[in-house]
PDB file of N, CA and C in Angstrom:
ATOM      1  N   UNK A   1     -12.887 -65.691 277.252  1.00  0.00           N
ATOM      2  CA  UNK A   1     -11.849 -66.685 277.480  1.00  0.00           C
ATOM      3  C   UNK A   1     -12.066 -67.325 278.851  1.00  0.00           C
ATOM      4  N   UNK A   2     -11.999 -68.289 278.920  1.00  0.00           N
ATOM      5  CA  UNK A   2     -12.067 -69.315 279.988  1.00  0.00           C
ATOM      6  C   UNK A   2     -10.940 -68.850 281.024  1.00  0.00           C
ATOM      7  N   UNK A   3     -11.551 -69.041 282.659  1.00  0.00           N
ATOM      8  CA  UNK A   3     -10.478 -68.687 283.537  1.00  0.00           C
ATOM      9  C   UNK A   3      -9.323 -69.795 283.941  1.00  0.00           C
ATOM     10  N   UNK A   4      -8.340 -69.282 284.148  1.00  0.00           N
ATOM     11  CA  UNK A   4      -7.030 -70.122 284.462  1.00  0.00           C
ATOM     12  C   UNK A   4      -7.342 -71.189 285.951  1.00  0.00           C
ATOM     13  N   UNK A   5      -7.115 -72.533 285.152  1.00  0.00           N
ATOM     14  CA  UNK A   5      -6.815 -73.684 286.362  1.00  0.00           C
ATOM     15  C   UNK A   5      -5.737 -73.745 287.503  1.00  0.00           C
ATOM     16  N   UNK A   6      -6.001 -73.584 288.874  1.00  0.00           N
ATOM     17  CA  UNK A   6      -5.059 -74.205 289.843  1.00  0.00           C
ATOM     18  C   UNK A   6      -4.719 -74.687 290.209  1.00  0.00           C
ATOM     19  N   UNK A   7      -3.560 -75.862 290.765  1.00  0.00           N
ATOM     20  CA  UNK A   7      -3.053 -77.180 291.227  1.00  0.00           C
ATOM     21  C   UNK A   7      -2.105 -76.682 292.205  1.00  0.00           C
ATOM     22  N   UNK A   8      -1.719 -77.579 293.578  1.00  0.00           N
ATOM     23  CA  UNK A   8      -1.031 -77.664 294.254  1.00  0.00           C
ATOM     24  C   UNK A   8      -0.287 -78.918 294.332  1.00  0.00           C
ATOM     25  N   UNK A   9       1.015 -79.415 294.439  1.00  0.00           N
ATOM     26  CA  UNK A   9       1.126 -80.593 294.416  1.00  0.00           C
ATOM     27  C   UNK A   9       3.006 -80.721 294.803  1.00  0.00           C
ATOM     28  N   UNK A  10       2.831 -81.903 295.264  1.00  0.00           N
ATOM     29  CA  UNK A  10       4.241 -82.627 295.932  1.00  0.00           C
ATOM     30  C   UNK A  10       5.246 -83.358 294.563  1.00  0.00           C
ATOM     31  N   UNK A  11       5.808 -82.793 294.349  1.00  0.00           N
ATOM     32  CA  UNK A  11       6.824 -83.135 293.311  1.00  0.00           C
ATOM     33  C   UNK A  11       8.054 -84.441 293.787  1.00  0.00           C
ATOM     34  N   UNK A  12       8.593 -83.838 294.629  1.00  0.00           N
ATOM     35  CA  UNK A  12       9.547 -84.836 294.920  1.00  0.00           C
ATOM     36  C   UNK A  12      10.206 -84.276 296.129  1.00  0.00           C
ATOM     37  N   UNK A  13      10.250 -85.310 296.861  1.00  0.00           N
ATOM     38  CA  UNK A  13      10.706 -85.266 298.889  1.00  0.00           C
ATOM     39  C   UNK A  13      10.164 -83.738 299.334  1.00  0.00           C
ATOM     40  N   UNK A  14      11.107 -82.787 299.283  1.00  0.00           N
ATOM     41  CA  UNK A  14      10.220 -81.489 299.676  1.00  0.00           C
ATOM     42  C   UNK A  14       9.790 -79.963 298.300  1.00  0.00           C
ATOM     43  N   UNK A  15       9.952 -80.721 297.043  1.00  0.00           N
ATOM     44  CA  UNK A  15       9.835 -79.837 296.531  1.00  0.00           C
ATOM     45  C   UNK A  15       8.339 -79.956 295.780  1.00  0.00           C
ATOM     46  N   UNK A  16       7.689 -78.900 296.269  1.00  0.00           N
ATOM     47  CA  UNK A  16       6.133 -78.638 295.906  1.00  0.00           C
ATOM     48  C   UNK A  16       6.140 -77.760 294.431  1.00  0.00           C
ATOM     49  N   UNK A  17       5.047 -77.427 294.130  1.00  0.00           N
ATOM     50  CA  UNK A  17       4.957 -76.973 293.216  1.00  0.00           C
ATOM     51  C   UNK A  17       3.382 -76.215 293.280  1.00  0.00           C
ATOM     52  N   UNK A  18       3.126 -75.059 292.959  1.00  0.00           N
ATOM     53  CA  UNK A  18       1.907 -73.976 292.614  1.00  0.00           C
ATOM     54  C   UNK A  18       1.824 -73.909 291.268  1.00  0.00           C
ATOM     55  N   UNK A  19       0.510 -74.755 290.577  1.00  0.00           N
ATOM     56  CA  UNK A  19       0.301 -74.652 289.559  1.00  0.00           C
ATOM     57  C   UNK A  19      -0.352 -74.132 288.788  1.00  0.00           C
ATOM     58  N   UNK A  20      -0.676 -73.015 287.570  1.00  0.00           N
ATOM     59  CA  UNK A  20      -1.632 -72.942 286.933  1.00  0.00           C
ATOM     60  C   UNK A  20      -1.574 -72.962 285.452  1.00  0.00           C
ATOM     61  N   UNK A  21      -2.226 -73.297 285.049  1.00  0.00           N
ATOM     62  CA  UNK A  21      -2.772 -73.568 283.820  1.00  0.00           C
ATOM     63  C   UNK A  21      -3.780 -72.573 283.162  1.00  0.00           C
ATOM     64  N   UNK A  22      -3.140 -72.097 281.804  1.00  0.00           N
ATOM     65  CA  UNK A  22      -3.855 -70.533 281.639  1.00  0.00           C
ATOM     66  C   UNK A  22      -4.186 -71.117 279.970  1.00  0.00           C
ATOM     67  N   UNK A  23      -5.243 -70.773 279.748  1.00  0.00           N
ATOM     68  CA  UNK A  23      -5.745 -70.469 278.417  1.00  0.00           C
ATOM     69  C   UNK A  23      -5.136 -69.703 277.100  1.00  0.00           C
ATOM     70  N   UNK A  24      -4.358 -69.872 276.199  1.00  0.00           N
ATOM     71  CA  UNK A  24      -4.293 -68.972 275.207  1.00  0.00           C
ATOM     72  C   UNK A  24      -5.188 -68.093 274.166  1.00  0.00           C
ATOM     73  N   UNK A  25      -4.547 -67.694 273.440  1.00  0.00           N
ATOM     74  CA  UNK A  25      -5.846 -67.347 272.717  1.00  0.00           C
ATOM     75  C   UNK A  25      -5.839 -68.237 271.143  1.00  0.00           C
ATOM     76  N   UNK A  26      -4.706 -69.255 271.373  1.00  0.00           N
ATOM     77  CA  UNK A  26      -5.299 -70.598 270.425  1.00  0.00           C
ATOM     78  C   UNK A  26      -6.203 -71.526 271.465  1.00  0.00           C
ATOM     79  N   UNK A  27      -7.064 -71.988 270.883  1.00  0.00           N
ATOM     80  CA  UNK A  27      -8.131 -73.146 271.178  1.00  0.00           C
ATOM     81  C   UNK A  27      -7.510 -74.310 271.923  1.00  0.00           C
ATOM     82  N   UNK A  28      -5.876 -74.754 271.053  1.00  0.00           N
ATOM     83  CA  UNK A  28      -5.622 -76.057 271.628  1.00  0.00           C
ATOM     84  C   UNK A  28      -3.927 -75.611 272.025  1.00  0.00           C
ATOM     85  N   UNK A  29      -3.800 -74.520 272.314  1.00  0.00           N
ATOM     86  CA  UNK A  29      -2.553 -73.963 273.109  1.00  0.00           C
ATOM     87  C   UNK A  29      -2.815 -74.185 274.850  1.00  0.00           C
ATOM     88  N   UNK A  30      -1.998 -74.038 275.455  1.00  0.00           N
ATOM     89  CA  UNK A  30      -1.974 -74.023 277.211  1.00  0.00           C
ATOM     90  C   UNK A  30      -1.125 -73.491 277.463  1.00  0.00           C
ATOM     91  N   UNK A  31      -0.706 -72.198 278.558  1.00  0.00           N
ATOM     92  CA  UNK A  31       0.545 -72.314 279.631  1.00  0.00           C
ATOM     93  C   UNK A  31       0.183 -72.547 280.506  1.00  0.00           C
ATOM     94  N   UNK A  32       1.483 -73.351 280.905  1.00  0.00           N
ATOM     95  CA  UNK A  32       1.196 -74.288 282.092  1.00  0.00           C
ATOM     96  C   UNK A  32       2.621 -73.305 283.159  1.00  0.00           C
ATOM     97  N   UNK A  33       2.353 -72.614 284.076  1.00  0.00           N
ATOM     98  CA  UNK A  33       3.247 -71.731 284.789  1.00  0.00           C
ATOM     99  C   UNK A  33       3.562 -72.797 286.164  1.00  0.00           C
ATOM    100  N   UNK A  34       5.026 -72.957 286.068  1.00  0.00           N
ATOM    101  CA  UNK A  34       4.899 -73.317 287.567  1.00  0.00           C
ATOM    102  C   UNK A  34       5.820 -72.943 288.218  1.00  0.00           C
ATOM    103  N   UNK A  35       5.336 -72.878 289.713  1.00  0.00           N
ATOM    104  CA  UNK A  35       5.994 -71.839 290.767  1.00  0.00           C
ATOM    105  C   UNK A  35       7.054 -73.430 291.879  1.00  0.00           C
ATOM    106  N   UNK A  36       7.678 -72.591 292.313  1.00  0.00           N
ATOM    107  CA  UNK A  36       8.504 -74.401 292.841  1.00  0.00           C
ATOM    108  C   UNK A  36       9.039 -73.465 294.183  1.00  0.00           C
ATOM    109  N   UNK A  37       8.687 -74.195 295.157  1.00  0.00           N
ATOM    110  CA  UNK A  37       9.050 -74.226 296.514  1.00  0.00           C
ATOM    111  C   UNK A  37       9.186 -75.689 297.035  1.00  0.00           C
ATOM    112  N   UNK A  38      10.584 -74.948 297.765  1.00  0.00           N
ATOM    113  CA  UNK A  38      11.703 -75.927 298.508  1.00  0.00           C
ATOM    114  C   UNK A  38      11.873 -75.955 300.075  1.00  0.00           C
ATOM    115  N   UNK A  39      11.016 -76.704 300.586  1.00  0.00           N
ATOM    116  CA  UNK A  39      10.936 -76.234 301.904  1.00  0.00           C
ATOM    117  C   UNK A  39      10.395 -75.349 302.459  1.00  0.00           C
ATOM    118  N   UNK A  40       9.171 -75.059 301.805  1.00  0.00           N
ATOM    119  CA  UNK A  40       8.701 -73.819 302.298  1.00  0.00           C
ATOM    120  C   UNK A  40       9.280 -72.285 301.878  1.00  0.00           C
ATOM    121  N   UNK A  41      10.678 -72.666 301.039  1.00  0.00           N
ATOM    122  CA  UNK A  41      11.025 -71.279 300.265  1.00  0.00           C
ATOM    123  C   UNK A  41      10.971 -71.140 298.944  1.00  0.00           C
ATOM    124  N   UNK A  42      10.456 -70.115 298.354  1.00  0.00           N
ATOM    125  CA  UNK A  42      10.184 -69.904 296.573  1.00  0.00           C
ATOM    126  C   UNK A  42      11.743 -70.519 296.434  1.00  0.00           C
ATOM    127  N   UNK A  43      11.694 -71.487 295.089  1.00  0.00           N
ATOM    128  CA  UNK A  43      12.676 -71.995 294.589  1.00  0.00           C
ATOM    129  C   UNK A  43      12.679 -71.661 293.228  1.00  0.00           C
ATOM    130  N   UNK A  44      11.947 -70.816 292.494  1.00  0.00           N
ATOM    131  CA  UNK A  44      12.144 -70.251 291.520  1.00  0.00           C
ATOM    132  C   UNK A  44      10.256 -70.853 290.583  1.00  0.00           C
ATOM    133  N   UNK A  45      10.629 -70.361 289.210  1.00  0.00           N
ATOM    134  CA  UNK A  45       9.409 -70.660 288.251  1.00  0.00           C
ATOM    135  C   UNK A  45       9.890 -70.897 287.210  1.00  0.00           C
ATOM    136  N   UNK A  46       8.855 -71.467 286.569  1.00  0.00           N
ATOM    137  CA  UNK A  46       9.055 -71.804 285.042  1.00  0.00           C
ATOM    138  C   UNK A  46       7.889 -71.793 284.299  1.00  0.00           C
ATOM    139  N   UNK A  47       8.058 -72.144 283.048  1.00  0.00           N
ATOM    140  CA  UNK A  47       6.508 -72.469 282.062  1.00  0.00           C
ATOM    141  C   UNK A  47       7.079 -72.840 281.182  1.00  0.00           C
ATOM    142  N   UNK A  48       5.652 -73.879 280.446  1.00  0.00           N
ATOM    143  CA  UNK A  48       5.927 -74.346 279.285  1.00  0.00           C
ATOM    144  C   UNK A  48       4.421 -74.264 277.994  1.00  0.00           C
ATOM    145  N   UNK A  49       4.363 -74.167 277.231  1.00  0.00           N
ATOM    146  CA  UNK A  49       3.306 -73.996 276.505  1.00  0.00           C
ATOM    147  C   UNK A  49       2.874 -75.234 275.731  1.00  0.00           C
ATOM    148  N   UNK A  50       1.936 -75.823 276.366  1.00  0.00           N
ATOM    149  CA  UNK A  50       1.194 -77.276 275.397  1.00  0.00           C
ATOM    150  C   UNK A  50       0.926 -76.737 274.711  1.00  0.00           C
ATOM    151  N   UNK A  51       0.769 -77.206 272.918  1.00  0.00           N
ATOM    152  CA  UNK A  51       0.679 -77.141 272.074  1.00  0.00           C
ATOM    153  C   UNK A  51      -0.302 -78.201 271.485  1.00  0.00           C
ATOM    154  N   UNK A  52      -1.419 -78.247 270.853  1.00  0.00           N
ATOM    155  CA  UNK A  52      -2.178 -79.354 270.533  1.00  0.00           C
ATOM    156  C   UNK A  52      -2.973 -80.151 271.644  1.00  0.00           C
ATOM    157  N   UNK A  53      -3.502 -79.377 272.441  1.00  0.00           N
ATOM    158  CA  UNK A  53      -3.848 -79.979 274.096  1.00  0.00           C
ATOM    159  C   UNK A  53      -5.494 -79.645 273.984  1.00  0.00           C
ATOM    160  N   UNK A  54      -6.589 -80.495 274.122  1.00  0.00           N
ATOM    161  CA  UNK A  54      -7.750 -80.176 274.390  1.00  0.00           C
ATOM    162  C   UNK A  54      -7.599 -79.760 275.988  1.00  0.00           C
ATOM    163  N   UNK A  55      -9.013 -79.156 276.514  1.00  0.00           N
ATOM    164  CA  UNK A  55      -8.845 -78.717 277.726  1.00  0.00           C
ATOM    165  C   UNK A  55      -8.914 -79.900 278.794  1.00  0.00           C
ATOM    166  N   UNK A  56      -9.383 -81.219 278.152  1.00  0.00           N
ATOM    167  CA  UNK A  56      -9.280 -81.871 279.657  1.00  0.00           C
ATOM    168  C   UNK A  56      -7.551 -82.684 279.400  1.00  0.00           C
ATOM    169  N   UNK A  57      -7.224 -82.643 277.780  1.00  0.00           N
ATOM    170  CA  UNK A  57      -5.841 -83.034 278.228  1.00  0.00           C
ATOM    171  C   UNK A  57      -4.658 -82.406 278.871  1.00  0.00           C
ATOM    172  N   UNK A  58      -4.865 -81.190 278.944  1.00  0.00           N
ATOM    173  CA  UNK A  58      -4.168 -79.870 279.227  1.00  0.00           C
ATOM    174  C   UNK A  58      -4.083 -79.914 280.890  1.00  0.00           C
ATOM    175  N   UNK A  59      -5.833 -80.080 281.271  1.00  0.00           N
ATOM    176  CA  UNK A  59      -5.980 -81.070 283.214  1.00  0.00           C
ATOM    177  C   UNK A  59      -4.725 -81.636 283.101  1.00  0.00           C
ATOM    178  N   UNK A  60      -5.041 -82.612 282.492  1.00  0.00           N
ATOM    179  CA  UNK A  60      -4.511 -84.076 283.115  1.00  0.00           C
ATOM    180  C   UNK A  60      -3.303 -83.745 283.893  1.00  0.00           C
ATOM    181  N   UNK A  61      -2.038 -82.974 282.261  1.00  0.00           N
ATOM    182  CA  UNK A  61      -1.046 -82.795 281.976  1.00  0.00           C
ATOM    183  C   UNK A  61      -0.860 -81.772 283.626  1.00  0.00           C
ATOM    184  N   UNK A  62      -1.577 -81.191 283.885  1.00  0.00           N
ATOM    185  CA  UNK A  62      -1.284 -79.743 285.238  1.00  0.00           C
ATOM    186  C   UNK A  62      -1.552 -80.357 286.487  1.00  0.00           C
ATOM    187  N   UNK A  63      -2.687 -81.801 286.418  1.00  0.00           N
ATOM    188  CA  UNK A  63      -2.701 -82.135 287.724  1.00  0.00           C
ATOM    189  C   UNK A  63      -1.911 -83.490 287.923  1.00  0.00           C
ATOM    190  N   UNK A  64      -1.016 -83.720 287.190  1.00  0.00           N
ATOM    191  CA  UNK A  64      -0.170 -85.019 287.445  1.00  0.00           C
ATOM    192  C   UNK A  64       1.470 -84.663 286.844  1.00  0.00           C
ATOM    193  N   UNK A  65       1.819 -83.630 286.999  1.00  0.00           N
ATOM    194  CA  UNK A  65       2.913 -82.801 286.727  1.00  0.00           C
ATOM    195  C   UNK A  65       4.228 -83.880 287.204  1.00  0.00           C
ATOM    196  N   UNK A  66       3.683 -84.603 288.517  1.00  0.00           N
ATOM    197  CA  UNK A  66       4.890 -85.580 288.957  1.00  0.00           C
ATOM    198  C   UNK A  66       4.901 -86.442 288.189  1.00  0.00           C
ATOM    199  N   UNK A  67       4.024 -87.136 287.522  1.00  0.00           N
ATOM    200  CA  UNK A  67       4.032 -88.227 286.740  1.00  0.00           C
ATOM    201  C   UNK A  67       4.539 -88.419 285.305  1.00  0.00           C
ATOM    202  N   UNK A  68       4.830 -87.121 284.870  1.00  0.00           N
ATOM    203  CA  UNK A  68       5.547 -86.623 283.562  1.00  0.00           C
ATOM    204  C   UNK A  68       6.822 -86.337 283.316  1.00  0.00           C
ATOM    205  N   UNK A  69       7.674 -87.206 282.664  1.00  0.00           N
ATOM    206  CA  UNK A  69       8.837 -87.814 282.917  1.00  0.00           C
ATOM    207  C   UNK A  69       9.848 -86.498 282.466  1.00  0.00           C
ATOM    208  N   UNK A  70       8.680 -85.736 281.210  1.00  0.00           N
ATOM    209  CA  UNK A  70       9.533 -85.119 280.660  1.00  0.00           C
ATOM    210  C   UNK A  70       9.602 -83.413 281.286  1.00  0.00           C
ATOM    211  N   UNK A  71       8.438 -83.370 281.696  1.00  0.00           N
ATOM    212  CA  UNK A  71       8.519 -81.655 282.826  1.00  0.00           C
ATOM    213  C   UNK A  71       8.935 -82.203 284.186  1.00  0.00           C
ATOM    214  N   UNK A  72       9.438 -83.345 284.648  1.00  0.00           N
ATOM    215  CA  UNK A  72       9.945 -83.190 285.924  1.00  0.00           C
ATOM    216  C   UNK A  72      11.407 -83.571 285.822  1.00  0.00           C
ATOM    217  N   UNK A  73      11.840 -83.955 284.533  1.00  0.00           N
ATOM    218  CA  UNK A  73      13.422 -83.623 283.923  1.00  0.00           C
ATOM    219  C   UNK A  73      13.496 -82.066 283.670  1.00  0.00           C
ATOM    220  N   UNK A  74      12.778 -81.334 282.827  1.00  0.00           N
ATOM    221  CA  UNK A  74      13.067 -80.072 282.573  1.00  0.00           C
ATOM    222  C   UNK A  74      12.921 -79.544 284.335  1.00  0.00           C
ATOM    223  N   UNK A  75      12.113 -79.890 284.848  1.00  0.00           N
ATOM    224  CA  UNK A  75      12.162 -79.082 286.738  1.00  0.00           C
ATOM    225  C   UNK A  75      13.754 -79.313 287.122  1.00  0.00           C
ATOM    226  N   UNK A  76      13.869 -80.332 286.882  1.00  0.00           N
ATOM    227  CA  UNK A  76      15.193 -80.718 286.994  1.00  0.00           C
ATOM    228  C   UNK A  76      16.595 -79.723 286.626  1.00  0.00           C
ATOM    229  N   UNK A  77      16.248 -80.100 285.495  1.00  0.00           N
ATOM    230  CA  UNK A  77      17.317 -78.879 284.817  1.00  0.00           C
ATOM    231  C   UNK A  77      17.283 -77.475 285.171  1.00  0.00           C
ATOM    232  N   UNK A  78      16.054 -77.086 285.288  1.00  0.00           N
ATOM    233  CA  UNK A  78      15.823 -75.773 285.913  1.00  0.00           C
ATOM    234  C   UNK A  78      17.023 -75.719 287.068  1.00  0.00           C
ATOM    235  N   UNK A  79      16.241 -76.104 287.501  1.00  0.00           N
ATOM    236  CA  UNK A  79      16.744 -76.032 289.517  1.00  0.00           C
ATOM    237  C   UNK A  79      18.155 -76.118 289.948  1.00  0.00           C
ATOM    238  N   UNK A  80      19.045 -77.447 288.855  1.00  0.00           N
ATOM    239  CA  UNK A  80      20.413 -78.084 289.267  1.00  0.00           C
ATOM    240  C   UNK A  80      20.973 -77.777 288.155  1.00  0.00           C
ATOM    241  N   UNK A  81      20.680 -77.555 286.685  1.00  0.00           N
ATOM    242  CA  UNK A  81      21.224 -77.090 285.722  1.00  0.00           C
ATOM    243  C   UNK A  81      21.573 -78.658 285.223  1.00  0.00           C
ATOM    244  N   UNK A  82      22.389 -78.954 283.885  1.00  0.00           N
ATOM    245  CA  UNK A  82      22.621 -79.940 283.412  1.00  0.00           C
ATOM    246  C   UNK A  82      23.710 -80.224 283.920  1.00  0.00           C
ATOM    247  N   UNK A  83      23.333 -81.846 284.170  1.00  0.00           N
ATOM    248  CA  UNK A  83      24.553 -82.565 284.827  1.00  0.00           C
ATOM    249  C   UNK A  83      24.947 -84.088 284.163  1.00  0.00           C
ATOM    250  N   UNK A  84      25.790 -84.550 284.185  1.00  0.00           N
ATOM    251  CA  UNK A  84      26.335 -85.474 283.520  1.00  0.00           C
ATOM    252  C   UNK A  84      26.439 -87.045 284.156  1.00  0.00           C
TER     253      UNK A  84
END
């Protein structure tokens, strides 16, 4: 099995994010784990599992994490919970 991808990256004003991207043992599965710090303090984690992802779309998806409307709503929800 192929070893797990790493990303570091700036999410929004100070909240970063430690990324990796791990292999399943389906072909076109991914978890994508991410770690979230707020200022320099662990702000908690999450994951989500691509489903139907070749490996360079599975990249893309781990190294542009800010640009994805729909895991930086779910970061969202994580963090502040649902709001109205």
């Amino acid at each position: 099995m192929d070893e797990s991808q790493h990303y570091i990256t700036l999410l929004e004003g100070r909240l970063q994010a430690a990324i990796e991207l791990r292999p399943t043992h389906s072909m076109d599965d991914w978890l994508l784990i991410i770690q979230l710090v707020y200022d320099g303090d662990p702000a908690g984690s999450t994951s989500f599992t691509l489903h139907g992802y070749t490996r360079e779309e599975a990249e893309a998806v781990a190294a542009n994490v800010s640009d994805n409307a729909f895991l930086m709503k779910e970061i969202d929800e994580y963090l502040w919970g649902e709001s109205d």
